[in-house]
PDB file of N, CA and C in Angstrom:
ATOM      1  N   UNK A   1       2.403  21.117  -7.239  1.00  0.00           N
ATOM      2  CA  UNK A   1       1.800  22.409  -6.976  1.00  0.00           C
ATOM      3  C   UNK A   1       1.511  23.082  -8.315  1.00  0.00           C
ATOM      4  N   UNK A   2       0.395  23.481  -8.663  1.00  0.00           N
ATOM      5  CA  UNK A   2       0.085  24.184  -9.800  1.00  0.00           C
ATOM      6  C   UNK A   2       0.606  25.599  -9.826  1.00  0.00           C
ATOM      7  N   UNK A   3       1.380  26.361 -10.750  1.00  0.00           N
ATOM      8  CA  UNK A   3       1.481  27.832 -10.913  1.00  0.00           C
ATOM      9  C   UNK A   3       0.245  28.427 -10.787  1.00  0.00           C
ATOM     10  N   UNK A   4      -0.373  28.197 -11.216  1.00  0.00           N
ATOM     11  CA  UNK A   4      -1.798  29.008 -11.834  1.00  0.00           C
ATOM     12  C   UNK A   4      -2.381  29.358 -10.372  1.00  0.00           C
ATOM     13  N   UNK A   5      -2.376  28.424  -8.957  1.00  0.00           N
ATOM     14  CA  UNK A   5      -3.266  28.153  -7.870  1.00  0.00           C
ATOM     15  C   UNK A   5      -2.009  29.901  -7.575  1.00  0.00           C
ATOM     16  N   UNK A   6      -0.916  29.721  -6.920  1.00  0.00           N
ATOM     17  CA  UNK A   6      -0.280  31.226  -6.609  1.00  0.00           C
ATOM     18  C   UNK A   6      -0.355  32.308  -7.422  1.00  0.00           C
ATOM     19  N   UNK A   7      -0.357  32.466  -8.329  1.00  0.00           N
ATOM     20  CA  UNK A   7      -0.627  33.190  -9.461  1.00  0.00           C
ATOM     21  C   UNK A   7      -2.188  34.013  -8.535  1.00  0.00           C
ATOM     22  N   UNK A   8      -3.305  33.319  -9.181  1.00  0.00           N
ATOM     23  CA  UNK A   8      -4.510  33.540  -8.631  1.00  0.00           C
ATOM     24  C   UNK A   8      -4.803  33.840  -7.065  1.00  0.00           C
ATOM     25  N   UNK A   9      -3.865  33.755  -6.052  1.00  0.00           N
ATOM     26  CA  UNK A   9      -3.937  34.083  -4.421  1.00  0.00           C
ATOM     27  C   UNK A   9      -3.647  35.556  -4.900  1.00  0.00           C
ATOM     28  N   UNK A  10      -2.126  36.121  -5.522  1.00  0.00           N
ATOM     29  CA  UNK A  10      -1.600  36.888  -5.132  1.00  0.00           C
ATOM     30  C   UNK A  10      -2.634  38.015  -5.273  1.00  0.00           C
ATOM     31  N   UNK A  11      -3.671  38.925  -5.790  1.00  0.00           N
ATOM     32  CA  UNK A  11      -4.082  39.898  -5.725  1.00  0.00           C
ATOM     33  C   UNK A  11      -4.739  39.369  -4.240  1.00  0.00           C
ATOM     34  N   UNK A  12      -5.260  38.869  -3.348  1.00  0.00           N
ATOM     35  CA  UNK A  12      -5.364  38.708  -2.043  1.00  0.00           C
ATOM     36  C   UNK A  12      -4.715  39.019  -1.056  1.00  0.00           C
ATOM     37  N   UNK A  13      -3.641  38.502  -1.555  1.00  0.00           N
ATOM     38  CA  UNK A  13      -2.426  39.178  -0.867  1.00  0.00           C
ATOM     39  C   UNK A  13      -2.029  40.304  -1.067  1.00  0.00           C
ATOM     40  N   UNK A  14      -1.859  41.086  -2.091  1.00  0.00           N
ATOM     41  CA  UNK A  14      -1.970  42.220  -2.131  1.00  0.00           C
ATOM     42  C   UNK A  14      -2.778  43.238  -1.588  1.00  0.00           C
ATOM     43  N   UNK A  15      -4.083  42.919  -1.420  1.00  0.00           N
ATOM     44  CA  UNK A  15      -4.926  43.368  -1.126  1.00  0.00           C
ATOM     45  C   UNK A  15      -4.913  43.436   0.630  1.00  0.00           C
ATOM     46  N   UNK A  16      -4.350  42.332   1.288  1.00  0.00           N
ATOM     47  CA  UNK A  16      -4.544  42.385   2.654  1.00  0.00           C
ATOM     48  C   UNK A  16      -3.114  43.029   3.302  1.00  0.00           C
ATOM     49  N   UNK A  17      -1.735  43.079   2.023  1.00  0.00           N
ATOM     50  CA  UNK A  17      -0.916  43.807   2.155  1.00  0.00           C
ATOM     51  C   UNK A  17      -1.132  45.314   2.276  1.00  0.00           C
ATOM     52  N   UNK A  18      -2.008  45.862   1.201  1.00  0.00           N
ATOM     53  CA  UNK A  18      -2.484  46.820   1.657  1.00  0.00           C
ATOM     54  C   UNK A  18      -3.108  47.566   2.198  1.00  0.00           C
ATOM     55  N   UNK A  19      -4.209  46.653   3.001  1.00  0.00           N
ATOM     56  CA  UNK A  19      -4.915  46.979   4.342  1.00  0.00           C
ATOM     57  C   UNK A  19      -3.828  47.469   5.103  1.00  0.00           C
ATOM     58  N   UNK A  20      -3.036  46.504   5.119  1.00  0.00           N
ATOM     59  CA  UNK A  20      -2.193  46.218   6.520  1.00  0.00           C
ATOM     60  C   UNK A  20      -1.427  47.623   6.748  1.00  0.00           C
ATOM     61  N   UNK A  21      -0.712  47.899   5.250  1.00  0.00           N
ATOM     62  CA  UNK A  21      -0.043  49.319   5.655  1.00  0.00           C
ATOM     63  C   UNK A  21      -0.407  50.477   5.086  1.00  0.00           C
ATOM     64  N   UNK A  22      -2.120  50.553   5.068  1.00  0.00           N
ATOM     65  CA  UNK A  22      -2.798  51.531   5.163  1.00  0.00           C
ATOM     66  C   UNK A  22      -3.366  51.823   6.857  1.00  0.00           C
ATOM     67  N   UNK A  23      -3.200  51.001   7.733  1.00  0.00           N
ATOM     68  CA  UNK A  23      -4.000  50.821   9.260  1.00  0.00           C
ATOM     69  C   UNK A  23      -2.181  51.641   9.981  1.00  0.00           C
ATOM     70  N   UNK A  24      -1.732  50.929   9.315  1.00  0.00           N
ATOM     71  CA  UNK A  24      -0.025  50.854   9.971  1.00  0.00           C
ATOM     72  C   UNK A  24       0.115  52.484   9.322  1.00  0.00           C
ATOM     73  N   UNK A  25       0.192  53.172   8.617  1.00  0.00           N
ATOM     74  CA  UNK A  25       0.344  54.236   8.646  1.00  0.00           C
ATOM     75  C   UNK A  25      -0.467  55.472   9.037  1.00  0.00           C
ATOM     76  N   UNK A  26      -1.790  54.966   9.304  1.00  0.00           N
ATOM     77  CA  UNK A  26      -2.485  56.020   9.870  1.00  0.00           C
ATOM     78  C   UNK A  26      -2.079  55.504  11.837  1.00  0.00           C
ATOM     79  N   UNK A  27      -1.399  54.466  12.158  1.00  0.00           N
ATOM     80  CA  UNK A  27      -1.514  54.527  13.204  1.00  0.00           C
ATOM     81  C   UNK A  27      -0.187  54.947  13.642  1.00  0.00           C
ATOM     82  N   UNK A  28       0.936  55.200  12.618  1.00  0.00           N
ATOM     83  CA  UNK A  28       1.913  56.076  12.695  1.00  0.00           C
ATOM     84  C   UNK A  28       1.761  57.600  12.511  1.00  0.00           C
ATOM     85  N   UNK A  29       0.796  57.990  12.026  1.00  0.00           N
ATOM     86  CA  UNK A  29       0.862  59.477  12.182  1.00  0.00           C
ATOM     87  C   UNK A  29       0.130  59.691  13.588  1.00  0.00           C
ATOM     88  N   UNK A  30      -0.680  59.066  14.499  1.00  0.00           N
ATOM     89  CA  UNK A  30      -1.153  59.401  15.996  1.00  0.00           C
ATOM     90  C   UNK A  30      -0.433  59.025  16.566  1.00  0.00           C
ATOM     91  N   UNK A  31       0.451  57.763  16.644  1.00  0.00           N
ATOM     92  CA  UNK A  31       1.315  57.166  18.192  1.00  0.00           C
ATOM     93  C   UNK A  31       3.086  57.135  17.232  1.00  0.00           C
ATOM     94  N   UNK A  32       3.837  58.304  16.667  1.00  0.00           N
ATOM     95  CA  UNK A  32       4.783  58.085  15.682  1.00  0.00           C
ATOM     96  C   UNK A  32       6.124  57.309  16.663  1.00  0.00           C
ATOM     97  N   UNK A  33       5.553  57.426  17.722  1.00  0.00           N
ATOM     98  CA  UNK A  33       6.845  56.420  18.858  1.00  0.00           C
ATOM     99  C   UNK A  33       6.959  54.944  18.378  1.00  0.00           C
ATOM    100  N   UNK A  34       5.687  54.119  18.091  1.00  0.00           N
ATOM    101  CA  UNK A  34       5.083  52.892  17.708  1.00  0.00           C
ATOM    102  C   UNK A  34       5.528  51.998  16.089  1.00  0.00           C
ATOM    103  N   UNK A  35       6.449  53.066  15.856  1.00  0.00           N
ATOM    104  CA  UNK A  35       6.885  52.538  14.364  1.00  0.00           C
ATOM    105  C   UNK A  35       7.440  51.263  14.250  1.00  0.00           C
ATOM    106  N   UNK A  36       9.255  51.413  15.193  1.00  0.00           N
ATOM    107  CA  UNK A  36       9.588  50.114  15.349  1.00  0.00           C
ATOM    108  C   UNK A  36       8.782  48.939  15.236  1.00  0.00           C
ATOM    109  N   UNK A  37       7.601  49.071  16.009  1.00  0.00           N
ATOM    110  CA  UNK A  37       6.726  47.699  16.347  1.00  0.00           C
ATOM    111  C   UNK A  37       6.153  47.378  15.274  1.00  0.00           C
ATOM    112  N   UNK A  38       5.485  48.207  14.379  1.00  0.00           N
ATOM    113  CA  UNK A  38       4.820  48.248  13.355  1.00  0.00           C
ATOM    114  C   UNK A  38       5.418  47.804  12.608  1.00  0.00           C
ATOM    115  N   UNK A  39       6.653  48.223  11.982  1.00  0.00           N
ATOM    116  CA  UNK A  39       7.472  47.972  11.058  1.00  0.00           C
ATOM    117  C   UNK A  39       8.078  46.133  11.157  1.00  0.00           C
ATOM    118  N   UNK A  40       8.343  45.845  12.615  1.00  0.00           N
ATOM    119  CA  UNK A  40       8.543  44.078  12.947  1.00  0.00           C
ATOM    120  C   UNK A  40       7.623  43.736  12.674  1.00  0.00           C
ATOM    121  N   UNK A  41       6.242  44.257  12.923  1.00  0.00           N
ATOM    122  CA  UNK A  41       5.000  42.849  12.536  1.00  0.00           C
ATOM    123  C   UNK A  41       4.407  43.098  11.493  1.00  0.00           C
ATOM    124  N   UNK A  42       4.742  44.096  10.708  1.00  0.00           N
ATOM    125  CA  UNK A  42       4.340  43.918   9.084  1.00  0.00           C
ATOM    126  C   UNK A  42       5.148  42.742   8.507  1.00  0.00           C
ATOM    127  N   UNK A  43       7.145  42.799   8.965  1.00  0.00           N
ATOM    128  CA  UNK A  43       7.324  42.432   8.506  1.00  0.00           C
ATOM    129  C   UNK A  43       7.256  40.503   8.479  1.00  0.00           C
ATOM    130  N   UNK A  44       6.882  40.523   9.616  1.00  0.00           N
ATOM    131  CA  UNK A  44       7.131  39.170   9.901  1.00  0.00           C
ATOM    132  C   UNK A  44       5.152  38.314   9.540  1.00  0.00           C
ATOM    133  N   UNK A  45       4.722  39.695   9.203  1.00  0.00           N
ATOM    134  CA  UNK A  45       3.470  38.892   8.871  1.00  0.00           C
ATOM    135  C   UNK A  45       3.190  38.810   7.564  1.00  0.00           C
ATOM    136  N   UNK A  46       4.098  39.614   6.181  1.00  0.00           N
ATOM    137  CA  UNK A  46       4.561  39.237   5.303  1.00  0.00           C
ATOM    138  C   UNK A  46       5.346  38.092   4.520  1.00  0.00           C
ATOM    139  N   UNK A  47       6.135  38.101   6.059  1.00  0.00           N
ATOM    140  CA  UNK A  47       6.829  36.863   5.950  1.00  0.00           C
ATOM    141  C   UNK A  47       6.408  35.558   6.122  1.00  0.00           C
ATOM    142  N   UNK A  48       5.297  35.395   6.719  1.00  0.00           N
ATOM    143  CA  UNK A  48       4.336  34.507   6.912  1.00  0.00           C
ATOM    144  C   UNK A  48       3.062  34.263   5.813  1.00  0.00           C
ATOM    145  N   UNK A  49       3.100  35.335   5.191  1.00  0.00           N
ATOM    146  CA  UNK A  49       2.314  35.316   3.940  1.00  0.00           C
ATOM    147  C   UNK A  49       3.168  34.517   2.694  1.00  0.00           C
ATOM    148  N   UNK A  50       4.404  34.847   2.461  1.00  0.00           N
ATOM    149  CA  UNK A  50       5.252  34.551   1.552  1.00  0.00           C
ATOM    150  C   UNK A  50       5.343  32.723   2.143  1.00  0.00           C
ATOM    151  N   UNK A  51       5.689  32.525   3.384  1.00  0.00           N
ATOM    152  CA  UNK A  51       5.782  31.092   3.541  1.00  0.00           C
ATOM    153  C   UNK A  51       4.758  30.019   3.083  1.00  0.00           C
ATOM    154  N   UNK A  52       3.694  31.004   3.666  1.00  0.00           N
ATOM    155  CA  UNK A  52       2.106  29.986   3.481  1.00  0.00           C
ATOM    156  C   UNK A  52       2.059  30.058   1.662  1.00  0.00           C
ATOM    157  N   UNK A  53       2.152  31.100   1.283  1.00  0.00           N
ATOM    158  CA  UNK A  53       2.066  30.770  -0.233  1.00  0.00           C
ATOM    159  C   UNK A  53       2.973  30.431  -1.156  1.00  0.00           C
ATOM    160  N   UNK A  54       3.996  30.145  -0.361  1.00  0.00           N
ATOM    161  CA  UNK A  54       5.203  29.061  -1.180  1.00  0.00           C
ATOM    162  C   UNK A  54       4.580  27.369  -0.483  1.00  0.00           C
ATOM    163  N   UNK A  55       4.218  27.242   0.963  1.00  0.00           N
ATOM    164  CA  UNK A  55       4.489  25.466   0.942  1.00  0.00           C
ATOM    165  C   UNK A  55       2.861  25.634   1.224  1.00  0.00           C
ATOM    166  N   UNK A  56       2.154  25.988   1.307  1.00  0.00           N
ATOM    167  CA  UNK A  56       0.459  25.248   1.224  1.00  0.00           C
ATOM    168  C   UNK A  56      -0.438  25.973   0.418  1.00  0.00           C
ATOM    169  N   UNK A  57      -0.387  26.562  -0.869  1.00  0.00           N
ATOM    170  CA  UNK A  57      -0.765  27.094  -2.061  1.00  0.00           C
ATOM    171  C   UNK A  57      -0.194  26.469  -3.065  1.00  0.00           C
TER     172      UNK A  57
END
Protein backbone atom coordinates (compact mmCIF):
# COMPACT_ATOMS: atom_id res chain seq x y z
CA UNK A 1 0.00 0.00 0.00
CA UNK A 2 1.54 3.31 -0.85
CA UNK A 3 1.41 6.27 1.93
CA UNK A 4 1.16 8.86 -0.57
CA UNK A 5 -2.38 7.00 -2.20
CA UNK A 6 -4.12 7.87 1.82
CA UNK A 7 -2.37 10.84 2.29
CA UNK A 8 -4.00 12.22 -1.07
CA UNK A 9 -7.90 10.64 -0.26
CA UNK A 10 -7.88 12.38 3.03
CA UNK A 11 -8.98 16.04 2.03
CA UNK A 12 -12.10 13.96 0.42
CA UNK A 13 -12.77 12.74 3.30
CA UNK A 14 -12.71 15.61 4.98
CA UNK A 15 -14.63 17.23 2.79
CA UNK A 16 -17.59 14.66 2.78
CA UNK A 17 -16.99 14.68 6.66
CA UNK A 18 -18.00 17.96 6.50
CA UNK A 19 -20.95 17.84 4.40
CA UNK A 20 -22.10 15.27 6.59
CA UNK A 21 -22.10 17.38 9.83
CA UNK A 22 -23.03 20.44 8.25
CA UNK A 23 -26.69 18.55 6.92
CA UNK A 24 -26.58 16.79 10.55
CA UNK A 25 -26.61 20.00 12.29
CA UNK A 26 -28.95 21.99 10.49
CA UNK A 27 -31.20 18.97 10.79
CA UNK A 28 -30.67 19.18 14.55
CA UNK A 29 -31.72 22.59 15.01
CA UNK A 30 -35.52 21.65 13.21
CA UNK A 31 -36.17 17.94 14.54
CA UNK A 32 -33.59 18.48 18.04
CA UNK A 33 -35.42 14.98 19.26
CA UNK A 34 -33.36 13.23 16.16
CA UNK A 35 -29.86 13.70 17.60
CA UNK A 36 -29.30 10.28 19.04
CA UNK A 37 -29.82 8.93 15.45
CA UNK A 38 -27.70 11.38 13.90
CA UNK A 39 -25.01 11.15 16.16
CA UNK A 40 -25.01 6.74 15.52
CA UNK A 41 -24.85 7.23 11.79
CA UNK A 42 -22.27 9.83 11.58
CA UNK A 43 -20.60 7.75 13.66
CA UNK A 44 -20.65 4.54 12.14
CA UNK A 45 -20.32 6.12 8.68
CA UNK A 46 -17.02 7.53 9.76
CA UNK A 47 -16.25 4.45 10.83
CA UNK A 48 -16.70 3.03 7.59
CA UNK A 49 -14.71 5.73 6.05
CA UNK A 50 -11.70 5.03 8.36
CA UNK A 51 -12.06 1.13 7.42
CA UNK A 52 -12.29 1.62 3.62
CA UNK A 53 -9.25 3.88 3.86
CA UNK A 54 -7.13 1.71 5.97
CA UNK A 55 -7.80 -1.89 3.84
CA UNK A 56 -8.75 -0.69 0.10
CA UNK A 57 -6.73 2.70 -0.28
Amino acid sequence: MNPGTIINSLPRLSLIGGIIALVFGILILIFPKILNYLVGIFLILCGIAVLIARFVL
